[in-house]
N, C-alpha and C. Protein backbone atom coordinates (compact mmCIF):
# COMPACT_ATOMS: atom_id res chain seq x y z
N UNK A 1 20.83 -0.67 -10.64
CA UNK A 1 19.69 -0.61 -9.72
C UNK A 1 18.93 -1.93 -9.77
N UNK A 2 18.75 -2.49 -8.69
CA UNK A 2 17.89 -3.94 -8.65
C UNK A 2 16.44 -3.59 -8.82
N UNK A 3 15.98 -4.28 -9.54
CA UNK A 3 14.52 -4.47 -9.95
C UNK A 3 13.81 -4.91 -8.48
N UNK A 4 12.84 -4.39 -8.18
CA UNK A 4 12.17 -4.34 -7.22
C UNK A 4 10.87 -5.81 -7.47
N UNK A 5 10.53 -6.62 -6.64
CA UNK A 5 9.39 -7.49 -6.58
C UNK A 5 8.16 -6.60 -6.15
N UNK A 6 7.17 -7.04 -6.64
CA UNK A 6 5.83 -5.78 -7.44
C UNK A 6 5.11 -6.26 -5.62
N UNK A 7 5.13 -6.87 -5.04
CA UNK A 7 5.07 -6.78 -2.86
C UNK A 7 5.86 -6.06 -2.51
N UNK A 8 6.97 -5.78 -2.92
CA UNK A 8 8.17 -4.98 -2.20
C UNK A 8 7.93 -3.49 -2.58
N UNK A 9 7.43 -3.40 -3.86
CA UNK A 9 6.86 -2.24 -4.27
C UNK A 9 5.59 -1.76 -3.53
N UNK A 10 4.64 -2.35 -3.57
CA UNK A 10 3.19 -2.28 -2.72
C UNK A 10 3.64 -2.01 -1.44
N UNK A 11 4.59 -2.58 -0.91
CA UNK A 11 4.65 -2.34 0.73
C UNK A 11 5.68 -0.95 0.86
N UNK A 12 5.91 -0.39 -0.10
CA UNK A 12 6.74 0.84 0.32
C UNK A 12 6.12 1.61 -0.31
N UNK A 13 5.10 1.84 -1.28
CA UNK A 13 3.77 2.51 -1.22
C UNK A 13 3.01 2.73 0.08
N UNK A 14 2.80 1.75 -0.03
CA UNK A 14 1.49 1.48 1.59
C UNK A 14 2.47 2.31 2.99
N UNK A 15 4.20 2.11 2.80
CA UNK A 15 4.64 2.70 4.14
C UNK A 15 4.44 4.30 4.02
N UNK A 16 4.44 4.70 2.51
CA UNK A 16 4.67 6.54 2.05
C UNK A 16 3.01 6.97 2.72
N UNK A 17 2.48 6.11 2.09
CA UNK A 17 0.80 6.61 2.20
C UNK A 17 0.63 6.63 3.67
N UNK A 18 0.79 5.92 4.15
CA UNK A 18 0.82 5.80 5.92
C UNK A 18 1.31 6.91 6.96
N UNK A 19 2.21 7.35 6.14
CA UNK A 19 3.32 8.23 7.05
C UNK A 19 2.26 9.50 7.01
N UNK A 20 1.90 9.84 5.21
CA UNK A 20 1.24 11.05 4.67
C UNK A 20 -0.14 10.93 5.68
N UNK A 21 -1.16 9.76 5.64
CA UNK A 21 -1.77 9.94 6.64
C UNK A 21 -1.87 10.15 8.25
N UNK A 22 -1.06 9.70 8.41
CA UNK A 22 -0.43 9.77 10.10
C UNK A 22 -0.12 11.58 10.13
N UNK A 23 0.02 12.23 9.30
CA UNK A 23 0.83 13.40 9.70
C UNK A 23 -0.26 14.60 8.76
N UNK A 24 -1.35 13.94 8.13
CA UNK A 24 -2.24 15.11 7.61
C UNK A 24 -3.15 15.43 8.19
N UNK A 25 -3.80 16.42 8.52
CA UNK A 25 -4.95 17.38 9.69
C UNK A 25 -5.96 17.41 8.35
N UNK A 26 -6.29 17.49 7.02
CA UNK A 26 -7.08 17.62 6.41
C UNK A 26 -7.81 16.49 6.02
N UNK A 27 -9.15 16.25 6.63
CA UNK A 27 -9.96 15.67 6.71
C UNK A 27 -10.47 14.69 4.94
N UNK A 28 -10.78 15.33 4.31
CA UNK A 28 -10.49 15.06 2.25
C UNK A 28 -9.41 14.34 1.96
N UNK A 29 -8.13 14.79 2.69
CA UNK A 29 -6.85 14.42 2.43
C UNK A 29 -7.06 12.53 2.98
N UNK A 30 -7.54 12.74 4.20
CA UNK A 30 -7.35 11.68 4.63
C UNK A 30 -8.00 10.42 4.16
N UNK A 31 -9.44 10.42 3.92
CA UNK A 31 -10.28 10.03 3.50
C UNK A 31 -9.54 9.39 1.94
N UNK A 32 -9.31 9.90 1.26
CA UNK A 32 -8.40 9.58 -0.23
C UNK A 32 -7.46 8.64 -0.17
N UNK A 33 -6.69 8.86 1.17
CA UNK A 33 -5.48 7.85 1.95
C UNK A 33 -6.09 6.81 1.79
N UNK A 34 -7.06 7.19 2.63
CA UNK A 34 -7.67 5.25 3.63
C UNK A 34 -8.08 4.50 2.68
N UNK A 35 -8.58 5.51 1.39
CA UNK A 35 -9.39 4.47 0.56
C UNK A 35 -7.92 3.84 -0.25
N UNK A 36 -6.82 4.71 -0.89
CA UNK A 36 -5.25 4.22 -0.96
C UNK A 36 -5.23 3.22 -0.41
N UNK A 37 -4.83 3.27 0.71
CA UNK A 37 -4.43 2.14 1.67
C UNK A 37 -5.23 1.29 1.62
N UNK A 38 -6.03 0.80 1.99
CA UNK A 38 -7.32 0.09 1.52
C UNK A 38 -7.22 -0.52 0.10
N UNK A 39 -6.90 -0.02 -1.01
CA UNK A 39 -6.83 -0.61 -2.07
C UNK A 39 -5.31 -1.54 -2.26
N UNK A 40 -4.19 -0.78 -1.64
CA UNK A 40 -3.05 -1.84 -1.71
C UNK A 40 -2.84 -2.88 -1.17
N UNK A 41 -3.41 -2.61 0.11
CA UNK A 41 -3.72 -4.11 1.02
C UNK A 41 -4.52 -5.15 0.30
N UNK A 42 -5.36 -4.40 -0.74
CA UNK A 42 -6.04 -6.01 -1.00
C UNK A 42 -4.99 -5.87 -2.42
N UNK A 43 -4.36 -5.53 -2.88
CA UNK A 43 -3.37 -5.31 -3.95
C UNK A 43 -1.94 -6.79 -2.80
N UNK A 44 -1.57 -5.91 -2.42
CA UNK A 44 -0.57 -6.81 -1.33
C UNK A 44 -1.48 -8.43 -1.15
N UNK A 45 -2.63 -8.38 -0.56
CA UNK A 45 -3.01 -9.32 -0.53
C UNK A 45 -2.98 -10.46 -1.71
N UNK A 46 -3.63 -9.94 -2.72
CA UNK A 46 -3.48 -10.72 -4.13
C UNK A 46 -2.00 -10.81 -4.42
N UNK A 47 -1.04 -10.39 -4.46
CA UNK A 47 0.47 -10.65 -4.62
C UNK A 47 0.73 -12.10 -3.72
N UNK A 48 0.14 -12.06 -2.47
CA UNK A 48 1.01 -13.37 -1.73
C UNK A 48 -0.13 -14.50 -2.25
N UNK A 49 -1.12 -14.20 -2.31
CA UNK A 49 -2.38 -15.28 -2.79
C UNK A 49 -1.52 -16.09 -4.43
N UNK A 50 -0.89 -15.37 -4.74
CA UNK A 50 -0.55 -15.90 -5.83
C UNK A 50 0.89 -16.55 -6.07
N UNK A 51 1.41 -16.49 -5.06
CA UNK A 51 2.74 -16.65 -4.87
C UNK A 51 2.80 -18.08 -3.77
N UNK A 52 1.71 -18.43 -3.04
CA UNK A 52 1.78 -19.26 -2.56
C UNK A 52 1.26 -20.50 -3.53
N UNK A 53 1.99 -22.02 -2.36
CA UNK A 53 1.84 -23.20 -3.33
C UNK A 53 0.26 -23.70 -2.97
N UNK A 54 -0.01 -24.32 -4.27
CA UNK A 54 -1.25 -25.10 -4.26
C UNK A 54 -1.37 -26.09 -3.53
């Protein structure tokens, strides 16, 4: 099994969480998502911030 890059990981998080929100009617549920999602994006974000050259 290939070891996964810790962006490649974050972004197939962020696609599961997405789907789960796109397709949940419970209002709590959702709210928990966005703040999810919301936290990996700036998670994702800091991954390329650090990966780029000076």
């Amino acid at each position: 099994m290939k070891k996964m890059k810790p962006f490649d990981l974050a972004h197939e998080q962020y696609q599961l969480l997405m789907a789960k929100f796109k397709t949940t009617k419970d209002l709590q549920e959702k709210n928990i998502l966005f703040r999810r999602l919301t936290n990996l994006l700036a998670v994702m974000e800091f991954l390329i911030s650090i990966h780029k050259p000076h």
